[in-house]
PDB file of N, CA and C in Angstrom:
ATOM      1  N   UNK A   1       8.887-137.858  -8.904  1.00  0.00           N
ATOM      2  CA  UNK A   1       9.307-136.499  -9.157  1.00  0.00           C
ATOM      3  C   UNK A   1      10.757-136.375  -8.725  1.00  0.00           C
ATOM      4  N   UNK A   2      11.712-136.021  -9.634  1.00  0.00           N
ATOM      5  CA  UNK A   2      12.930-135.608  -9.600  1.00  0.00           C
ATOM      6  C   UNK A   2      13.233-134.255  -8.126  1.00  0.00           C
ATOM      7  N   UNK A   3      14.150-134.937  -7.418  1.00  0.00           N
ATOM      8  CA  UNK A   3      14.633-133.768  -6.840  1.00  0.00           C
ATOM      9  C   UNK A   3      14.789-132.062  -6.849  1.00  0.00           C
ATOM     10  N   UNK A   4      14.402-131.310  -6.692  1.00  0.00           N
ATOM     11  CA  UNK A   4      14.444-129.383  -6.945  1.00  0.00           C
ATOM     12  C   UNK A   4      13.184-129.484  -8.250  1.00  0.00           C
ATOM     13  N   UNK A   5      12.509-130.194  -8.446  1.00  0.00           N
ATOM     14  CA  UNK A   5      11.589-130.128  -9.492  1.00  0.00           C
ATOM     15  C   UNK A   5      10.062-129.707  -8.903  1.00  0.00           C
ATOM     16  N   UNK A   6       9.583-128.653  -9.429  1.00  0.00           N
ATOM     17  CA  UNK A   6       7.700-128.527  -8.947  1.00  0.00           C
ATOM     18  C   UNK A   6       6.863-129.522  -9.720  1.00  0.00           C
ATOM     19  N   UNK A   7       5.937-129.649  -9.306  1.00  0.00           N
ATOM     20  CA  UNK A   7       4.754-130.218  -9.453  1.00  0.00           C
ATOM     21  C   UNK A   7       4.476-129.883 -10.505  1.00  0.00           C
ATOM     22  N   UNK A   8       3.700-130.104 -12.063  1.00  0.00           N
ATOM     23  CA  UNK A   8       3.433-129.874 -12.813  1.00  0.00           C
ATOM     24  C   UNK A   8       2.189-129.139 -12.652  1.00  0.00           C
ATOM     25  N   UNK A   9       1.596-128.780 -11.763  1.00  0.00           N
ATOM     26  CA  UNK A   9       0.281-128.091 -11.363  1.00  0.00           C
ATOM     27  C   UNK A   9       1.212-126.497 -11.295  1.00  0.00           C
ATOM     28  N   UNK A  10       1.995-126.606 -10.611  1.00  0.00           N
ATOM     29  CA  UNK A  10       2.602-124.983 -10.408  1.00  0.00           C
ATOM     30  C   UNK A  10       3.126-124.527 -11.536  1.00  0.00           C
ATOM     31  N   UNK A  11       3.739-125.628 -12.170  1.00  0.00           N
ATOM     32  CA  UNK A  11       4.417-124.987 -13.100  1.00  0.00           C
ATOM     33  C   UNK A  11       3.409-124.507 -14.662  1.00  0.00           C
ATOM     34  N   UNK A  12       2.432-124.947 -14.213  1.00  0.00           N
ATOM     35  CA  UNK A  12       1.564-124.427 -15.746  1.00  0.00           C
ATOM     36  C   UNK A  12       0.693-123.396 -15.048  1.00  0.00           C
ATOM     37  N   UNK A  13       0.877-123.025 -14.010  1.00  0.00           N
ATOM     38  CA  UNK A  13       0.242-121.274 -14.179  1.00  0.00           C
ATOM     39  C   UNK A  13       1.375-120.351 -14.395  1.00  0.00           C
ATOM     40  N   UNK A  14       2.878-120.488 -14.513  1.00  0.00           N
ATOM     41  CA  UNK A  14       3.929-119.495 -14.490  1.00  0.00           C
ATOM     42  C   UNK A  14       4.389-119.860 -16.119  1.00  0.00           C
ATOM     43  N   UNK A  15       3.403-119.331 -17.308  1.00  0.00           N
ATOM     44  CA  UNK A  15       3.471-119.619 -18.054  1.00  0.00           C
ATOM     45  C   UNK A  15       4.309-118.649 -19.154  1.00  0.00           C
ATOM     46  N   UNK A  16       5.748-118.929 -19.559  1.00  0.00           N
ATOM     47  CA  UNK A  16       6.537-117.384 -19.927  1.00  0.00           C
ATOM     48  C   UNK A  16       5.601-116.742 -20.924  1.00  0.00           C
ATOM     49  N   UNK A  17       6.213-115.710 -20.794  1.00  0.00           N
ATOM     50  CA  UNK A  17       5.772-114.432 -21.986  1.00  0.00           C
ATOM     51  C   UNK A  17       5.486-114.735 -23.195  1.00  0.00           C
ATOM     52  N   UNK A  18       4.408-114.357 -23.794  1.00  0.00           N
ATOM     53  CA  UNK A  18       4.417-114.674 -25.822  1.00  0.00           C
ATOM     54  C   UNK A  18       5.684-113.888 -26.515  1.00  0.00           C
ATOM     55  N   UNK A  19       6.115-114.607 -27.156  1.00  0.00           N
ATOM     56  CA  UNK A  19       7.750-113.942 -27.771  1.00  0.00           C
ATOM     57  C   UNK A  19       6.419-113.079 -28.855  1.00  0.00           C
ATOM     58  N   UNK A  20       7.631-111.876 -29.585  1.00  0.00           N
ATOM     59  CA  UNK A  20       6.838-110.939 -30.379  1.00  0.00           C
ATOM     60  C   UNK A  20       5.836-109.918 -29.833  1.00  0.00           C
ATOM     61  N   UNK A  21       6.271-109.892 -28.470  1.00  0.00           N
ATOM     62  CA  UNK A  21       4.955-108.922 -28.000  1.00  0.00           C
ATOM     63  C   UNK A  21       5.848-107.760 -27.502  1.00  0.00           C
ATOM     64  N   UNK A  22       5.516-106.559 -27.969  1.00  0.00           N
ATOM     65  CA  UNK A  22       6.790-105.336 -28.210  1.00  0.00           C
ATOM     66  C   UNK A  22       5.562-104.303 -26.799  1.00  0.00           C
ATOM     67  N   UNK A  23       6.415-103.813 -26.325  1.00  0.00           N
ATOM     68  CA  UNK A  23       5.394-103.323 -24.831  1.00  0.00           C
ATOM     69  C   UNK A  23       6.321-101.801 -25.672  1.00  0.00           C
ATOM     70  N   UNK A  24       5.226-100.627 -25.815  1.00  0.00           N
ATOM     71  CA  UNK A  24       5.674 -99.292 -26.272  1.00  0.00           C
ATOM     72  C   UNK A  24       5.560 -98.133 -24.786  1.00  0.00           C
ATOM     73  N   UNK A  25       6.503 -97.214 -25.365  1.00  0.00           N
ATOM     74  CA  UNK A  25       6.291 -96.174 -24.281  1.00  0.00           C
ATOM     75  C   UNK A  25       4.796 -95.531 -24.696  1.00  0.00           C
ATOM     76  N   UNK A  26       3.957 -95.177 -23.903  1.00  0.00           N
ATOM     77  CA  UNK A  26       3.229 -93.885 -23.801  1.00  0.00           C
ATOM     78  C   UNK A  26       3.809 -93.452 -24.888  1.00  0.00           C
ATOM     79  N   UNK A  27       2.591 -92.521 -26.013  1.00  0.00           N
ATOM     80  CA  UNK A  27       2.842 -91.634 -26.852  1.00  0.00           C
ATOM     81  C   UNK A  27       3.122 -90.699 -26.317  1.00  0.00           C
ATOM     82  N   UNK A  28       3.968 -89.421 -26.995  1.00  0.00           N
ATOM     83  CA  UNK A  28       4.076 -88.054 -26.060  1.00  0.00           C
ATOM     84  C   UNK A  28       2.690 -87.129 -26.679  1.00  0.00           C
ATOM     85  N   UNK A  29       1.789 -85.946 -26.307  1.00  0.00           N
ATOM     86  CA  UNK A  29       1.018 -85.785 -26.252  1.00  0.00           C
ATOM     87  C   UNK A  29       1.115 -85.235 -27.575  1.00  0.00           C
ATOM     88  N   UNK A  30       0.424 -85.039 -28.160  1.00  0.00           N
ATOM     89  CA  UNK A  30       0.295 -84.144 -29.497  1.00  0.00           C
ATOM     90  C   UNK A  30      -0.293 -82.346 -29.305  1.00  0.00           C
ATOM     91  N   UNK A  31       0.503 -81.721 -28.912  1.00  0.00           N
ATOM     92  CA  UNK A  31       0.225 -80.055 -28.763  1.00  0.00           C
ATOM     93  C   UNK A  31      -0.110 -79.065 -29.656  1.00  0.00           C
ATOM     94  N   UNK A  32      -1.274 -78.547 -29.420  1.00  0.00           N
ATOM     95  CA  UNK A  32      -1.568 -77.711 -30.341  1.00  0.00           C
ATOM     96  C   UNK A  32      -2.275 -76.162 -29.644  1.00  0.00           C
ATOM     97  N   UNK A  33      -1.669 -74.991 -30.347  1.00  0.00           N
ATOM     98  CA  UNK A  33      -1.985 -73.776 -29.703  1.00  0.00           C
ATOM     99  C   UNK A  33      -3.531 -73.216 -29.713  1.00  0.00           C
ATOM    100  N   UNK A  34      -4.204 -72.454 -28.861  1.00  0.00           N
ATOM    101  CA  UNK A  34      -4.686 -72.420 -29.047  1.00  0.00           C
ATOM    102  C   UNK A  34      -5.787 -71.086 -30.221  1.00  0.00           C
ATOM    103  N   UNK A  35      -6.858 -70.933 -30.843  1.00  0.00           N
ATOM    104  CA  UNK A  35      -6.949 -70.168 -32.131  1.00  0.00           C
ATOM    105  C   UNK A  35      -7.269 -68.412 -31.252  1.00  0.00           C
ATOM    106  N   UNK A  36      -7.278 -68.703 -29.900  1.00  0.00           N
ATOM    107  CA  UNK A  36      -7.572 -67.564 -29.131  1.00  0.00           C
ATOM    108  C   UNK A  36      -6.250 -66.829 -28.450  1.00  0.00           C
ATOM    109  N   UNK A  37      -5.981 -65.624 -28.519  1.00  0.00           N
ATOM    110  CA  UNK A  37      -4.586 -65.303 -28.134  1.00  0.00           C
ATOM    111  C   UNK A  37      -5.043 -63.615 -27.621  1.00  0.00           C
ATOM    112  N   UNK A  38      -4.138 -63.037 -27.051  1.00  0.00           N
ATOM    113  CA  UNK A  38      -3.791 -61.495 -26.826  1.00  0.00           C
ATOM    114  C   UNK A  38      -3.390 -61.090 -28.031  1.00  0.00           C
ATOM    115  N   UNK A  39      -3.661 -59.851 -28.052  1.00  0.00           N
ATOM    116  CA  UNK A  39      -3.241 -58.871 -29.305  1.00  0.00           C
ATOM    117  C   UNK A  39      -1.846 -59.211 -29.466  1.00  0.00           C
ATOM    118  N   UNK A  40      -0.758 -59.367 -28.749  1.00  0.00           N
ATOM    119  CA  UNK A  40       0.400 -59.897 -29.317  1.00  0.00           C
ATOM    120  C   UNK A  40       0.634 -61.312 -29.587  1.00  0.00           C
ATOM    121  N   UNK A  41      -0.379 -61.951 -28.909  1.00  0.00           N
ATOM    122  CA  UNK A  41      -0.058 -63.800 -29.586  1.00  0.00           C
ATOM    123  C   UNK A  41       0.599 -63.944 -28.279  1.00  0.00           C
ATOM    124  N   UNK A  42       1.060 -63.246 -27.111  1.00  0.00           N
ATOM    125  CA  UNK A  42       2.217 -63.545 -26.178  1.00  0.00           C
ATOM    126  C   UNK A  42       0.973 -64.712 -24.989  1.00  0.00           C
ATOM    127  N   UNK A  43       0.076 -64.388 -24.971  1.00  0.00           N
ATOM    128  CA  UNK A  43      -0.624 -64.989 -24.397  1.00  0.00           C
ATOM    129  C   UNK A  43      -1.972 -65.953 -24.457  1.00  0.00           C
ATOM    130  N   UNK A  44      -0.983 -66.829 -24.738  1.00  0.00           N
ATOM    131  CA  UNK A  44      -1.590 -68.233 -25.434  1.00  0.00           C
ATOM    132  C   UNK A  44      -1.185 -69.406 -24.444  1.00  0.00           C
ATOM    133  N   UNK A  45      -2.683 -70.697 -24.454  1.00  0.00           N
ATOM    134  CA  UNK A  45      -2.332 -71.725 -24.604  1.00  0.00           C
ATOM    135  C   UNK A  45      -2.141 -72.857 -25.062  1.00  0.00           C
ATOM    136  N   UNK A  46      -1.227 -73.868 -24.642  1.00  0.00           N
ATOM    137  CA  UNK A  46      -1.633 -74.757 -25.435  1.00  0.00           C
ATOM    138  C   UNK A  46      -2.715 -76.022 -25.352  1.00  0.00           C
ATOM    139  N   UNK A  47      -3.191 -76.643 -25.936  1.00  0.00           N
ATOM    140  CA  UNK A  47      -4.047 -77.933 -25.562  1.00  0.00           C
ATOM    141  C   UNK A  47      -3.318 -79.427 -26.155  1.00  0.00           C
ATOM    142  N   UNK A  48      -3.563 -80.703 -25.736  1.00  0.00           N
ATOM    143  CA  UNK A  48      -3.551 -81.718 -25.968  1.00  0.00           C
ATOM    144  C   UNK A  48      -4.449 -82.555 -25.737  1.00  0.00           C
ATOM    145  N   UNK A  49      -5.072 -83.306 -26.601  1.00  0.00           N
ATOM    146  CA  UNK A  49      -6.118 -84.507 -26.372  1.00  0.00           C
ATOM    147  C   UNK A  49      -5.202 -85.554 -25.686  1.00  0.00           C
ATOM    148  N   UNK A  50      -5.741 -86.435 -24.731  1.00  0.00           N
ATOM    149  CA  UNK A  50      -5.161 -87.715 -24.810  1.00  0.00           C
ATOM    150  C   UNK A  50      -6.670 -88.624 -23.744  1.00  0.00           C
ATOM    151  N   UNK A  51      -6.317 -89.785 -23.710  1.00  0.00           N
ATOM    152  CA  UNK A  51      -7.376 -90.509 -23.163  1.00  0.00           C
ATOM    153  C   UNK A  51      -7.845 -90.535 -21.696  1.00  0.00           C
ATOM    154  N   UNK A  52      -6.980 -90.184 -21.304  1.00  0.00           N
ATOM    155  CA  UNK A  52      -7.413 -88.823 -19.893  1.00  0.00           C
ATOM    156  C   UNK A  52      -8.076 -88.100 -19.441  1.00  0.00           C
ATOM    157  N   UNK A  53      -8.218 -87.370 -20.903  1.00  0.00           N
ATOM    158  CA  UNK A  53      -8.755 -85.901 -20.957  1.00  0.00           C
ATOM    159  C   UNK A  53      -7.760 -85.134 -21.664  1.00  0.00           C
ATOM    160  N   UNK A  54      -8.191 -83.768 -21.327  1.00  0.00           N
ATOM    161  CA  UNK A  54      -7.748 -82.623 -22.074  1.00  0.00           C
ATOM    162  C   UNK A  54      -6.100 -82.106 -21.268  1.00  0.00           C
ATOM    163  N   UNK A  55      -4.981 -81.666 -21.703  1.00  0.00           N
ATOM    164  CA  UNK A  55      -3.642 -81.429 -20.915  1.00  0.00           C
ATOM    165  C   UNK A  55      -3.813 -79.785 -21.489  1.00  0.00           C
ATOM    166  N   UNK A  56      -3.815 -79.110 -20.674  1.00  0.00           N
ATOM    167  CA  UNK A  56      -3.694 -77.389 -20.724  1.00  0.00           C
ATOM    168  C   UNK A  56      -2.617 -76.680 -20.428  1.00  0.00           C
ATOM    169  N   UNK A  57      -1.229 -76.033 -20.868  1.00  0.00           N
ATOM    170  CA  UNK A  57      -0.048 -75.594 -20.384  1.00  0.00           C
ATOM    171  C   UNK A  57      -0.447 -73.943 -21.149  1.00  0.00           C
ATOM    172  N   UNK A  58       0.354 -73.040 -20.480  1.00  0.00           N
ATOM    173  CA  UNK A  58       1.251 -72.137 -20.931  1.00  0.00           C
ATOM    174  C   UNK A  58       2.575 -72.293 -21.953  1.00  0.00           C
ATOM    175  N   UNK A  59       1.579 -71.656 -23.099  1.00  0.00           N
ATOM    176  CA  UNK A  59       2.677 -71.957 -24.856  1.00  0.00           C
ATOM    177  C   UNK A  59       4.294 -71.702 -24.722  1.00  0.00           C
ATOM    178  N   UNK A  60       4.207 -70.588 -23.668  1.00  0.00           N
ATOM    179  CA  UNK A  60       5.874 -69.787 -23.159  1.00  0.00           C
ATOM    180  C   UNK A  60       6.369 -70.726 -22.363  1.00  0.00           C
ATOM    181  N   UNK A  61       6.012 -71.666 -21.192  1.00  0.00           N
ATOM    182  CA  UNK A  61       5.891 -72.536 -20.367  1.00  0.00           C
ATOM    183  C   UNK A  61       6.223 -73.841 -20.481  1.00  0.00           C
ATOM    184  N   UNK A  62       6.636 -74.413 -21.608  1.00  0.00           N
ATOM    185  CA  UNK A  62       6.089 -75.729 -22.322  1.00  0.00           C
ATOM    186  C   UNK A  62       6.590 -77.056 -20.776  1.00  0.00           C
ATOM    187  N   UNK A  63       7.236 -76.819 -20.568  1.00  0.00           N
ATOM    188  CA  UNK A  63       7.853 -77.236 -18.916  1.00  0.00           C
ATOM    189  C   UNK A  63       7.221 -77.174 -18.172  1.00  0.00           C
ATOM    190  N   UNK A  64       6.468 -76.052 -17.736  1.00  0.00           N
ATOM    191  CA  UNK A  64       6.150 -75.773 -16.458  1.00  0.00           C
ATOM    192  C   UNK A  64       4.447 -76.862 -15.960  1.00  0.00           C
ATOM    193  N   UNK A  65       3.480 -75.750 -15.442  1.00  0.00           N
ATOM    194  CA  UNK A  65       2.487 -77.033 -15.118  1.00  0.00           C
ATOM    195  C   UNK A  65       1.539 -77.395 -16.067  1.00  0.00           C
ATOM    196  N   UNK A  66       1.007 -78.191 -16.256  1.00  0.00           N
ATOM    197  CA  UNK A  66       0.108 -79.203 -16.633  1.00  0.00           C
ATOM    198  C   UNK A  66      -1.501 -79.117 -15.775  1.00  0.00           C
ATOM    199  N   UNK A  67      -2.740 -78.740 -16.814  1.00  0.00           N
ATOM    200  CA  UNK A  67      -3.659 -79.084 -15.810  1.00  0.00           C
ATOM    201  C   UNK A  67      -4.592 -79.746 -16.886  1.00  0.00           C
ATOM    202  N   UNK A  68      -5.367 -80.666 -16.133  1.00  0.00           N
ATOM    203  CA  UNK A  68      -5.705 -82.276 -17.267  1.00  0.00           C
ATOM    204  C   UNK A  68      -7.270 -81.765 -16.479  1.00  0.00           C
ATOM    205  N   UNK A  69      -7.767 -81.567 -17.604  1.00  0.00           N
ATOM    206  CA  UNK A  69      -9.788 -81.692 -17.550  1.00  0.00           C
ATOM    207  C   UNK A  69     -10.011 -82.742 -17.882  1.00  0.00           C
ATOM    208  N   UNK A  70     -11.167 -83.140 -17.087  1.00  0.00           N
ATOM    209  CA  UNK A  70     -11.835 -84.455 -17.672  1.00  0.00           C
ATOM    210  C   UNK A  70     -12.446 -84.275 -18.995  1.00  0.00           C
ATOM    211  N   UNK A  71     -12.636 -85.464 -19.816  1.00  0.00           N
ATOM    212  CA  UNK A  71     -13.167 -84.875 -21.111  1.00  0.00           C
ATOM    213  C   UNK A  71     -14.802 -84.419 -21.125  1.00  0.00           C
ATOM    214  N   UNK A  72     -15.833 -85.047 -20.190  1.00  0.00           N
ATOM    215  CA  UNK A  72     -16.705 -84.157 -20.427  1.00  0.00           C
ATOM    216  C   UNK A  72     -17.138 -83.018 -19.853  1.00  0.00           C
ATOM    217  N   UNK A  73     -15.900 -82.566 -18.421  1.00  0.00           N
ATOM    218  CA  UNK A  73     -15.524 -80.784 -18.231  1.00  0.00           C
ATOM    219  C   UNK A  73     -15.414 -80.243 -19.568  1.00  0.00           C
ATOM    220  N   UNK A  74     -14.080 -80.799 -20.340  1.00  0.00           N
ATOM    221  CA  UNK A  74     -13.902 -80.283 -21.520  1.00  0.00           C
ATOM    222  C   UNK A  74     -15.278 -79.968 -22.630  1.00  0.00           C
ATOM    223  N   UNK A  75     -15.910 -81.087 -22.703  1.00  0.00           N
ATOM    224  CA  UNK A  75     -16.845 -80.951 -23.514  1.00  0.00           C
ATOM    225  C   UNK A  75     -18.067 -79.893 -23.332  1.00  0.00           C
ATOM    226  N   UNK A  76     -18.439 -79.330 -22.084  1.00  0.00           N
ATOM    227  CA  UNK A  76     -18.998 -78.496 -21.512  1.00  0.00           C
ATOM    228  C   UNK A  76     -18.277 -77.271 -21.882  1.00  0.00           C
ATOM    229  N   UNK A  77     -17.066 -76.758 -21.708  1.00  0.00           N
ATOM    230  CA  UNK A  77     -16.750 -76.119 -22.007  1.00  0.00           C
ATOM    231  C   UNK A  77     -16.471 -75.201 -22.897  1.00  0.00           C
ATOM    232  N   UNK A  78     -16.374 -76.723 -24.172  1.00  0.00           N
ATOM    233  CA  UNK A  78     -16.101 -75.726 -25.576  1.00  0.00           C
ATOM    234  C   UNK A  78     -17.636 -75.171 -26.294  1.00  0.00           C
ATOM    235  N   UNK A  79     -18.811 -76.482 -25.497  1.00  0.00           N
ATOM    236  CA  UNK A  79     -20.244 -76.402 -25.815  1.00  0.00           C
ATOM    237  C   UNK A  79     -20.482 -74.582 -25.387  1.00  0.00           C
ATOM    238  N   UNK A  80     -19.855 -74.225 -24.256  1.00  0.00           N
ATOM    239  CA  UNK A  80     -20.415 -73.136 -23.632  1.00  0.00           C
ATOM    240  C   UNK A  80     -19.873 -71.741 -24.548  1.00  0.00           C
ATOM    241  N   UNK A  81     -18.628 -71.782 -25.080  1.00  0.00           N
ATOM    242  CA  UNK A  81     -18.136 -70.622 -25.785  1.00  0.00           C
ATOM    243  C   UNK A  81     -18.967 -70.205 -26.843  1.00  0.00           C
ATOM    244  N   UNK A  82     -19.229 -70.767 -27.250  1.00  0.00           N
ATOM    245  CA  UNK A  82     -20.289 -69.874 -28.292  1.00  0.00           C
ATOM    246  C   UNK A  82     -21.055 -68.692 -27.381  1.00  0.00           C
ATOM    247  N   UNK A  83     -21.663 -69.199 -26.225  1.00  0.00           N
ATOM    248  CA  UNK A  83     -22.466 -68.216 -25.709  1.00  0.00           C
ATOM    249  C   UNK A  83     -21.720 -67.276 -25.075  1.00  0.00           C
ATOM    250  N   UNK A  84     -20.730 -67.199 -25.095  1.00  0.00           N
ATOM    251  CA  UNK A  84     -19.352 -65.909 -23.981  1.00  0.00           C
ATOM    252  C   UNK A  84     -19.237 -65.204 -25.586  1.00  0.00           C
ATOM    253  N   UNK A  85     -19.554 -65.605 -26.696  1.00  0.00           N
ATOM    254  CA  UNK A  85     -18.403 -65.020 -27.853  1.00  0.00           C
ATOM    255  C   UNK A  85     -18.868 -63.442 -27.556  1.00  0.00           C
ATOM    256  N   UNK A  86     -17.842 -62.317 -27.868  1.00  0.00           N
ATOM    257  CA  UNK A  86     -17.905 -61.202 -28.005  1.00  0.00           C
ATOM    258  C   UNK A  86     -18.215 -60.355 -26.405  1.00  0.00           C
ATOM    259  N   UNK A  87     -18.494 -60.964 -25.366  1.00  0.00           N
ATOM    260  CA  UNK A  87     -18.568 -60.857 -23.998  1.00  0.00           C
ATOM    261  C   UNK A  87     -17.445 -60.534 -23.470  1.00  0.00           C
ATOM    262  N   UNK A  88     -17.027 -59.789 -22.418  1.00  0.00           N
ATOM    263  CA  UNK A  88     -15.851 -59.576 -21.597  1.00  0.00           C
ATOM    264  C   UNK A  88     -16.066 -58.733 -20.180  1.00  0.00           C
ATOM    265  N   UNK A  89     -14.988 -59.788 -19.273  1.00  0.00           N
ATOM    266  CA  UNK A  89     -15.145 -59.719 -17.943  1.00  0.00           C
ATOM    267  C   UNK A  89     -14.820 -58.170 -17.350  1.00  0.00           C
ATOM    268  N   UNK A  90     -15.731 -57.372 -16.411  1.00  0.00           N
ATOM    269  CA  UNK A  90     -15.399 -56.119 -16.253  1.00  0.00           C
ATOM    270  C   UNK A  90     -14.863 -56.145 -15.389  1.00  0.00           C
TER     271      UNK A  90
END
């Protein structure tokens, strides 16, 4: 073995990278409002799917916070609206 040279044992686990392999950013979320609003529309939110779960903001807000349901919170949830429809909190 040549001088400054490893062992051929080390050197075949530090095996470089496959050329052609393109590493992407994170998609950005896909936002959509929601079909429920205040009589002026001023008070709305928005939703996003992603593999997370569900991302919930304020439509006026688009900056501000972020709150991420798990998806089967989510799924409970939308299961449950049917039974609230036409109901309101006194």
């Amino acid at each position: 073995m040549r001088a400054g040279t490893r062992s051929g044992v080390l050197g075949s686990a530090h095996r470089p990278h496959k050329q052609g392999v393109v590493m992407r950013a994170p998609l950005a979320p896909l936002w959509f409002k929601s079909s429920y609003s205040g009589g002026s529309g001023t008070e709305c939110v928005e939703c996003a799917h992603t593999d997370k779960g569900t991302l919930i903001r304020d439509s006026k807000r688009s900056a501000g916070p972020i709150i991420t349901v798990h998806p089967l919170t989510w799924q409970a949830f939308i299961r449950r609206l049917p039974e609230g429809a036409g109901q309101q909190r006194q």
